[in-house]
Protein backbone atom coordinates (compact mmCIF):
# COMPACT_ATOMS: atom_id res chain seq x y z
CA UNK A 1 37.98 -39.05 -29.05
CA UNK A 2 40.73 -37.24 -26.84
CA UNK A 3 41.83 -33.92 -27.10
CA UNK A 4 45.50 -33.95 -28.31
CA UNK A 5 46.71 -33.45 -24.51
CA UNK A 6 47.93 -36.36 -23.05
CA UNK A 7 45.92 -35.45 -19.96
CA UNK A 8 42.50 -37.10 -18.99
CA UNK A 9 40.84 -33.61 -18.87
CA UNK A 10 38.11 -34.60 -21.43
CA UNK A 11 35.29 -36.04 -19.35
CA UNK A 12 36.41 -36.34 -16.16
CA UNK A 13 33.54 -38.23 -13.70
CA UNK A 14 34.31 -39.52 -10.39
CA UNK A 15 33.12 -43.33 -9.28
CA UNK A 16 30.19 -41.89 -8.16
CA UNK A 17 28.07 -40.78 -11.56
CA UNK A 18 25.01 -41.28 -12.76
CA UNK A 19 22.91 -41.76 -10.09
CA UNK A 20 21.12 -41.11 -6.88
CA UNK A 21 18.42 -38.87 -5.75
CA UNK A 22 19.29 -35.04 -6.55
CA UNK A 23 18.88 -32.45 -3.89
CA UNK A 24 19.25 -28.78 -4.76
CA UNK A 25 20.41 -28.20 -1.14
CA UNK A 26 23.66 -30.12 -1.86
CA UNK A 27 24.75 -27.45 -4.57
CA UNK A 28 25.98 -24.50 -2.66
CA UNK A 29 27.96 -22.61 -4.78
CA UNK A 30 28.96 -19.50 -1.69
CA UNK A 31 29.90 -22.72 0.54
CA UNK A 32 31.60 -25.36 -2.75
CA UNK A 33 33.58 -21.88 -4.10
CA UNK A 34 35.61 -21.38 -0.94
CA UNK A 35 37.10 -25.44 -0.29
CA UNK A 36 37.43 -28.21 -2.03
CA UNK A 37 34.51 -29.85 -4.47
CA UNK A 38 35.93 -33.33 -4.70
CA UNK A 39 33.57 -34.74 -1.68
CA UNK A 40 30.62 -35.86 -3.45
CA UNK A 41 27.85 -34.24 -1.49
CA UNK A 42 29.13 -31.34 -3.23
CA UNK A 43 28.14 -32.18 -6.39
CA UNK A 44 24.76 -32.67 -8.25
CA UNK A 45 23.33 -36.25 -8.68
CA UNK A 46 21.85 -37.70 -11.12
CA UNK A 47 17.79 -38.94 -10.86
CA UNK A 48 17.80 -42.66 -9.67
CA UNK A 49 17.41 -45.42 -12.04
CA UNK A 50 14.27 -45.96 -13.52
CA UNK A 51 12.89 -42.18 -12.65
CA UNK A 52 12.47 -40.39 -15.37
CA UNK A 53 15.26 -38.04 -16.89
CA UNK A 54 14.05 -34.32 -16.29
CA UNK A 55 12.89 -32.55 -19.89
CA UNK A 56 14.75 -28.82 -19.45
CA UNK A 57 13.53 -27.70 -22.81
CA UNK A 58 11.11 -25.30 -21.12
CA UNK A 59 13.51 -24.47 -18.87
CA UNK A 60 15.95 -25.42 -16.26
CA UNK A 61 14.47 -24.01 -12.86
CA UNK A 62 10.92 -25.65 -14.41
CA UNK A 63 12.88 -28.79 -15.49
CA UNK A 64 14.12 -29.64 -11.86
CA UNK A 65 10.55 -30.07 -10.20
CA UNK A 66 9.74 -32.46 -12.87
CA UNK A 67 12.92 -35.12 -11.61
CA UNK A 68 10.97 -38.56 -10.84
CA UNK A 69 13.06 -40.31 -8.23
CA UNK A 70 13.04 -43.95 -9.53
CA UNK A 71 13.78 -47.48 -6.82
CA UNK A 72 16.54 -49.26 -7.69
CA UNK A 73 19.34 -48.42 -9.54
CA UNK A 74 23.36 -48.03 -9.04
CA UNK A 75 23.52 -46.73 -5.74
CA UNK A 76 23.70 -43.05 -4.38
CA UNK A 77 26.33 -41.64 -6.52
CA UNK A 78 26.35 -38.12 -8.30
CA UNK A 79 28.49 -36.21 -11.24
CA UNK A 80 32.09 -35.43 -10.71
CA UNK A 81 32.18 -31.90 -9.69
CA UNK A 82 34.02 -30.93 -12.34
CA UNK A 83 30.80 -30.96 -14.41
CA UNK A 84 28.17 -30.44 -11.12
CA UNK A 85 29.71 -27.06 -9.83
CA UNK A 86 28.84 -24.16 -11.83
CA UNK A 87 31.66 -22.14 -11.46
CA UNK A 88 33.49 -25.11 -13.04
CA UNK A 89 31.53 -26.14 -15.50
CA UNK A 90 31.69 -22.62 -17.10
CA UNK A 91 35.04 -22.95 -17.45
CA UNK A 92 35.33 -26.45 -18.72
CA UNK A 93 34.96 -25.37 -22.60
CA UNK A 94 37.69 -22.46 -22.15
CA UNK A 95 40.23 -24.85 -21.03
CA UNK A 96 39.74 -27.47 -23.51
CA UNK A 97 38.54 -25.50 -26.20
CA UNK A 98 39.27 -28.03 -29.61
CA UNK A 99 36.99 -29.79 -30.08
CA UNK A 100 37.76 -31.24 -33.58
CA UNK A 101 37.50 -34.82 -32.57
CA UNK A 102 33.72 -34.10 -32.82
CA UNK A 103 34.03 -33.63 -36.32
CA UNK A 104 34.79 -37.61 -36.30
CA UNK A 105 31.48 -38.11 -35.02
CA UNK A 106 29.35 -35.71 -37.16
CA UNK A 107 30.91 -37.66 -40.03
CA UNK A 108 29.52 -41.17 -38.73
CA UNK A 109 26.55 -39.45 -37.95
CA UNK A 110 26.20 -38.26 -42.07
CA UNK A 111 28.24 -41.47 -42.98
CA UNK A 112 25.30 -43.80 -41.36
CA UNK A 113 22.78 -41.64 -42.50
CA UNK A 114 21.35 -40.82 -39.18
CA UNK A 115 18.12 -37.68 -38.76
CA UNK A 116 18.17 -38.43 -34.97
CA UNK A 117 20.53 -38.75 -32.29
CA UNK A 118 21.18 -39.62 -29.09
CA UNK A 119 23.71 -37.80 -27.07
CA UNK A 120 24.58 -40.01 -23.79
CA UNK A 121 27.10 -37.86 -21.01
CA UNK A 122 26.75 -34.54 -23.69
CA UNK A 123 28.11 -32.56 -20.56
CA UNK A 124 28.26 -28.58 -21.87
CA UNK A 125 26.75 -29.99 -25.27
CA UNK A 126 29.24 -29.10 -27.74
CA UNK A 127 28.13 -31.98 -29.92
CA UNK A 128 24.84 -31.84 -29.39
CA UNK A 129 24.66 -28.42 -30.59
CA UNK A 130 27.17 -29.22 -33.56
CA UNK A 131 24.54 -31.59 -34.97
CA UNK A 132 21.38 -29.48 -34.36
CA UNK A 133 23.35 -27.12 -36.09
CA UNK A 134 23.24 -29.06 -38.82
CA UNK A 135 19.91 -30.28 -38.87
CA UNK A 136 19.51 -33.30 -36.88
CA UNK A 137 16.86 -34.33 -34.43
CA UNK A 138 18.97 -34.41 -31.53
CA UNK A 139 18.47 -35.45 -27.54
CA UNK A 140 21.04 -35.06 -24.87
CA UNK A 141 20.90 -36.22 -21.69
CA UNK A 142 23.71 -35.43 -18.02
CA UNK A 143 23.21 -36.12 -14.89
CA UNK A 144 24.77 -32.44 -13.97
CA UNK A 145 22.55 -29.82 -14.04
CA UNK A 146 25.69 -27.19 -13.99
CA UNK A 147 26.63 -28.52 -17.07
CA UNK A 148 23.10 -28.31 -18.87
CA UNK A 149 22.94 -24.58 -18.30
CA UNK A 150 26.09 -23.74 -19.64
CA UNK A 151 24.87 -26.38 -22.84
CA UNK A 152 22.05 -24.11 -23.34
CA UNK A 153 23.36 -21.00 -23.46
CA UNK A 154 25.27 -22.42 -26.53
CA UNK A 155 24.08 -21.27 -30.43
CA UNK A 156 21.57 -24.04 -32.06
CA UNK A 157 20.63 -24.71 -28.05
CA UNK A 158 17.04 -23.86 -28.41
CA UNK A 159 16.83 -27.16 -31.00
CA UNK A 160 18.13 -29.73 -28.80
CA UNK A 161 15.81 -31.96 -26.03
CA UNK A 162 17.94 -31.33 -22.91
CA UNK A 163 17.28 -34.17 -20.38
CA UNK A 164 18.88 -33.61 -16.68
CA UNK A 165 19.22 -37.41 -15.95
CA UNK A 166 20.95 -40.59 -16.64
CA UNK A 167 20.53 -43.46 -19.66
CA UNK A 168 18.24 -45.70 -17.60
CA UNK A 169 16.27 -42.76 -16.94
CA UNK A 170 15.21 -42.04 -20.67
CA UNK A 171 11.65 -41.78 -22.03
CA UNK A 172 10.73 -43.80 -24.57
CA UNK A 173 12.99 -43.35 -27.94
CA UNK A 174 13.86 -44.44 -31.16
CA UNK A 175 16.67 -43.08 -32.60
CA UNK A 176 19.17 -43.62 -35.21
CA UNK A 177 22.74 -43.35 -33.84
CA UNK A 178 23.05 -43.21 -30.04
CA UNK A 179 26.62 -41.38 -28.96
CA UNK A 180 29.08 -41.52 -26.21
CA UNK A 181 31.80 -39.44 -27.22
CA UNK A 182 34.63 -38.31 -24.99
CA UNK A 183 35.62 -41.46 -23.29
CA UNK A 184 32.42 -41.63 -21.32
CA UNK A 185 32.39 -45.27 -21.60
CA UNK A 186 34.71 -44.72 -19.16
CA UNK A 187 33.00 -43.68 -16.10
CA UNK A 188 30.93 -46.84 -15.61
CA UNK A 189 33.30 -48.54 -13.15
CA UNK A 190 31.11 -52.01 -12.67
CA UNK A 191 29.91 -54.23 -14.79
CA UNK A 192 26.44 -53.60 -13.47
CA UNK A 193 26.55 -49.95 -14.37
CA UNK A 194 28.08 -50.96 -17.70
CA UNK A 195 25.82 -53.50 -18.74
CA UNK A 196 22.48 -51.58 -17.65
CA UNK A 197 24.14 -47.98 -19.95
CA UNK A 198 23.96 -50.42 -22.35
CA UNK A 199 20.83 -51.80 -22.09
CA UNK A 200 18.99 -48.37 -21.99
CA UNK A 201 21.05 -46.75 -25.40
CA UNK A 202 20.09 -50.12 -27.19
CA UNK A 203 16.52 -49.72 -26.19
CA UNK A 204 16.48 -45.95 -27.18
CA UNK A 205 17.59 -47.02 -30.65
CA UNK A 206 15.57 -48.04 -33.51
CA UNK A 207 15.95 -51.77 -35.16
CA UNK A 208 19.17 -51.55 -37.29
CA UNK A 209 20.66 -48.11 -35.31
CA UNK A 210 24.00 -47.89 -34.01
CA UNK A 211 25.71 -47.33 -30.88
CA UNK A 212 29.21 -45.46 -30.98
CA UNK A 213 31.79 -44.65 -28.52
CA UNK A 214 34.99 -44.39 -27.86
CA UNK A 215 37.08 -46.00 -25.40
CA UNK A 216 41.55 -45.50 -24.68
CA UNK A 217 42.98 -48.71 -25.10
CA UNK A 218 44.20 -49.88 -21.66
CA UNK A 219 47.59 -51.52 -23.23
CA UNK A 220 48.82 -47.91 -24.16
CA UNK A 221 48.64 -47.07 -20.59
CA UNK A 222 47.37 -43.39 -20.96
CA UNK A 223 47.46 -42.77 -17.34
CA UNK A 224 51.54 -42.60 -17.12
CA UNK A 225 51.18 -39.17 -18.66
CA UNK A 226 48.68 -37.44 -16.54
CA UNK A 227 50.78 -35.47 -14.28
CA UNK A 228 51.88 -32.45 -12.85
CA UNK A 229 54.91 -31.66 -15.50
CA UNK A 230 52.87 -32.70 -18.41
CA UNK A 231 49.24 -30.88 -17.66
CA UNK A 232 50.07 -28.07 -15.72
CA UNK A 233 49.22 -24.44 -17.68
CA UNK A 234 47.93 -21.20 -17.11
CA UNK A 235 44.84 -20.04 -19.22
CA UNK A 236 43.34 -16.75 -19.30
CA UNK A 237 39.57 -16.85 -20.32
CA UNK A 238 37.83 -13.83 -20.77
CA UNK A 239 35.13 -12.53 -17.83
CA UNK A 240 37.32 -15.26 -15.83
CA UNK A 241 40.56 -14.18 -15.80
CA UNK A 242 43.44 -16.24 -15.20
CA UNK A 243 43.09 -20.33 -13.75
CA UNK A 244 45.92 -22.09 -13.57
CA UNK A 245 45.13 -26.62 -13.82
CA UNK A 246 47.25 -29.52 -13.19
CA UNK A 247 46.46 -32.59 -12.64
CA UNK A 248 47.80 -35.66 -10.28
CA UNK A 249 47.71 -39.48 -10.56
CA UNK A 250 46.60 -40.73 -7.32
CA UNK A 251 45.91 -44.74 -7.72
CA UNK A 252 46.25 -47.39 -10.38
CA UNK A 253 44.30 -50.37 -8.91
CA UNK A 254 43.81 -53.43 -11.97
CA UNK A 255 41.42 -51.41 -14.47
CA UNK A 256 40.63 -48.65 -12.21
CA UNK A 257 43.07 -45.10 -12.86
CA UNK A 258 41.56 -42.11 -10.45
CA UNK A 259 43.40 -39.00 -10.57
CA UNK A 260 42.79 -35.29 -9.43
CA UNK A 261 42.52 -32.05 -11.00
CA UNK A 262 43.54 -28.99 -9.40
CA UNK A 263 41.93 -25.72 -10.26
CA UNK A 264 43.29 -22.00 -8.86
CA UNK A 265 40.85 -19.03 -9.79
CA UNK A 266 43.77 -16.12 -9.79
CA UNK A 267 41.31 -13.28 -9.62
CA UNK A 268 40.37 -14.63 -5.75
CA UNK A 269 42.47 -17.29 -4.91
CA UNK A 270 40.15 -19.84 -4.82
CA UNK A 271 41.13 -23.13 -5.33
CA UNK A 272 39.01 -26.41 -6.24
CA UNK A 273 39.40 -29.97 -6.63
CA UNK A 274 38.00 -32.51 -8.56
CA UNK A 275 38.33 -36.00 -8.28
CA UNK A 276 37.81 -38.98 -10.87
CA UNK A 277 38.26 -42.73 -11.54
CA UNK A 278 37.57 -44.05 -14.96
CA UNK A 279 37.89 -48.01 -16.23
CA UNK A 280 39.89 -49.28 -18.58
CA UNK A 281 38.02 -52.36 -20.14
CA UNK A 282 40.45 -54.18 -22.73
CA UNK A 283 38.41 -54.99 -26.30
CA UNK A 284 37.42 -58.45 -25.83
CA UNK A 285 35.44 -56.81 -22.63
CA UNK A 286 33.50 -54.26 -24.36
CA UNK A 287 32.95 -56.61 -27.37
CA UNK A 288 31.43 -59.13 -24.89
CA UNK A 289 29.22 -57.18 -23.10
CA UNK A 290 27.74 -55.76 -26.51
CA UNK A 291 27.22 -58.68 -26.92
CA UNK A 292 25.69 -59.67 -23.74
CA UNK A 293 23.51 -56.04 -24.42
CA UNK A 294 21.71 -57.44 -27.79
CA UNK A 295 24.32 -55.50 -30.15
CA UNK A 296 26.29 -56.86 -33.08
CA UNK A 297 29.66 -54.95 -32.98
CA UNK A 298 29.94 -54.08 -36.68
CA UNK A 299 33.29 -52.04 -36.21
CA UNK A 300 35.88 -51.33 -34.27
CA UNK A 301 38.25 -48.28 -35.32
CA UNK A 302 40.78 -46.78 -34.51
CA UNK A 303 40.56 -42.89 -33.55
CA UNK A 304 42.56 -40.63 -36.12
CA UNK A 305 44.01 -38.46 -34.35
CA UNK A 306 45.43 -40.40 -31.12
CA UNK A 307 45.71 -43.81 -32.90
CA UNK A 308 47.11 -47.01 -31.57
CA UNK A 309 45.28 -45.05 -28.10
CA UNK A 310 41.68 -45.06 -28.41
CA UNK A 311 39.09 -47.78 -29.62
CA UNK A 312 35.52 -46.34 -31.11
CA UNK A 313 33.16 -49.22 -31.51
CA UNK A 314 30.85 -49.39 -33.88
CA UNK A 315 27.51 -51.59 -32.26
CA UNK A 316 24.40 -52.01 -34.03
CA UNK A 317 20.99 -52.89 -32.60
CA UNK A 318 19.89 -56.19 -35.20
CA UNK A 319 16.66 -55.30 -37.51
């Protein structure tokens, strides 16, 4: 669920995630920290579909060598830099650090009596980590490798299965709750991408588990308050210094909102940009194509603390 900032910060892809081949020459952190990171070929892709999802549990240097580069898939498009350059990646938790709408999701995870979990877009892994921590069998899975290292660096790391990949990429699981939290529905513009996300979570579950996600309710038009006045702040973060974020609307186009984060590094002037388009799918939508997936939509809630905003569906894979 979103942060209580009316800005999109939370989970902030471009059009271009979750797939494509990745290349560790297109991550060059000397070249990406001096200009601009919005043009994809500066970010980190994510293994094309049907590969197989890279295991980093022994290790994320180890981990890389092991991507499979799949046929198929949605096209050549990578991980909004945001989560695919290190430099800011390590400072995505320090800028958004409350993370209490995770304790939403820990609850359905206890609620539903779920041991194992499924953590689709976990990003730095806060809630990964939150539910190892208390005792679950839990594997998380990004297409951004920058992201994954600063996840496991985090305490209860070491008892999470990081995979560097994409849904479609999974290996063979069967889980009881499978989790997009964050508005990560989001970032699957098509219905293609959509539909096959889908697809892979409800074959990673076990007869009778659930799906659950959250989505912002187009009709409240979250988008009008993503601007310079509202967003911009200064933050001082420790070993960091001082950054200083806005962010900008740039286009409305039917359900498609892309907008652009700005990010200035005071300590040496360095200033990035990230760019991002997320969908806004009205409820009949993503009831139908759960439906279209094999799911029964048991629920749809509202989220507590931005209500009459956000939608978190409730989907369960039939017995």
């Amino acid at each position: 669920m979103a942060a209580s900032t009316p800005t999109p910060h939370r989970r902030m892809f471009t059009s271009s995630l979750f797939t494509g081949g990745w290349n560790p020459a297109d991550h060059d952190r000397r070249a990406v920290s001096q200009r601009s990171v919005a043009d994809p070929a500066d970010a980190q892709s994510c293994p094309k579909s049907r590969g197989h999802a890279a295991d980093l549990s022994a290790g994320l240097d180890d981990a890389i060598s092991l991507v499979h580069f799949g046929s198929g898939g949605y096209g050549d498009r990578v991980a909004d830099p945001i989560f695919a350059e290190r430099r800011l990646a390590e400072v995505y938790d320090p800028l958004d650090p409350d993370r209490s709408d995770l304790d939403v999701y820990a609850a359905m995870a206890r609620e539903f009596g779920a041991h194992s979990v499924l953590d689709i877009g976990c990003g730095t892994g806060a809630f990964a980590c939150l539910l190892a921590h208390q005792g679950l069998d839990v594997t998380a899975v990004d297409p951004a490798a920058a992201s994954l290292e600063v996840a496991r660096t985090k305490p209860g790391a070491d008892r999470v299965r990081w995979l560097h990949g994409c849904a479609v990429d999974l290996p063979p699981l069967q889980v009881d709750l499978a989790t997009m939290t964050a508005n990560v529905a989001q970032v699957f513009l098509t219905d293609e991408d959509w539909a096959s996300t889908l697809l892979a979570a409800h074959a990673a579950l076990r007869p009778g588990g659930r799906l659950v996600f959250e989505t912002r309710d187009p009709t409240a038009k979250a988008w009008l308050e993503w601007n310079h006045e509202r967003s911009h702040k200064h933050t001082m973060i420790p070993g960091v210094g001082e950054v200083e974020t806005w962010v900008d609307l740039i286009d409305v186009s039917g359900d498609l909102v892309s907008f652009r984060w700005t990010f200035v590094f005071t300590s040496d002037g360095t200033r990035l940009t990230s760019d991002s388009t997320l969908r806004f799918r009205r409820r009949d939508e993503v009831a139908a194509s759960l439906a279209g997936a094999g799911y029964l939509v048991s629920e749809v809630r509202q989220a507590p603390d931005r209500p009459g905003r956000e939608m978190v569906f409730i989907a369960q894979r039939p017995e």
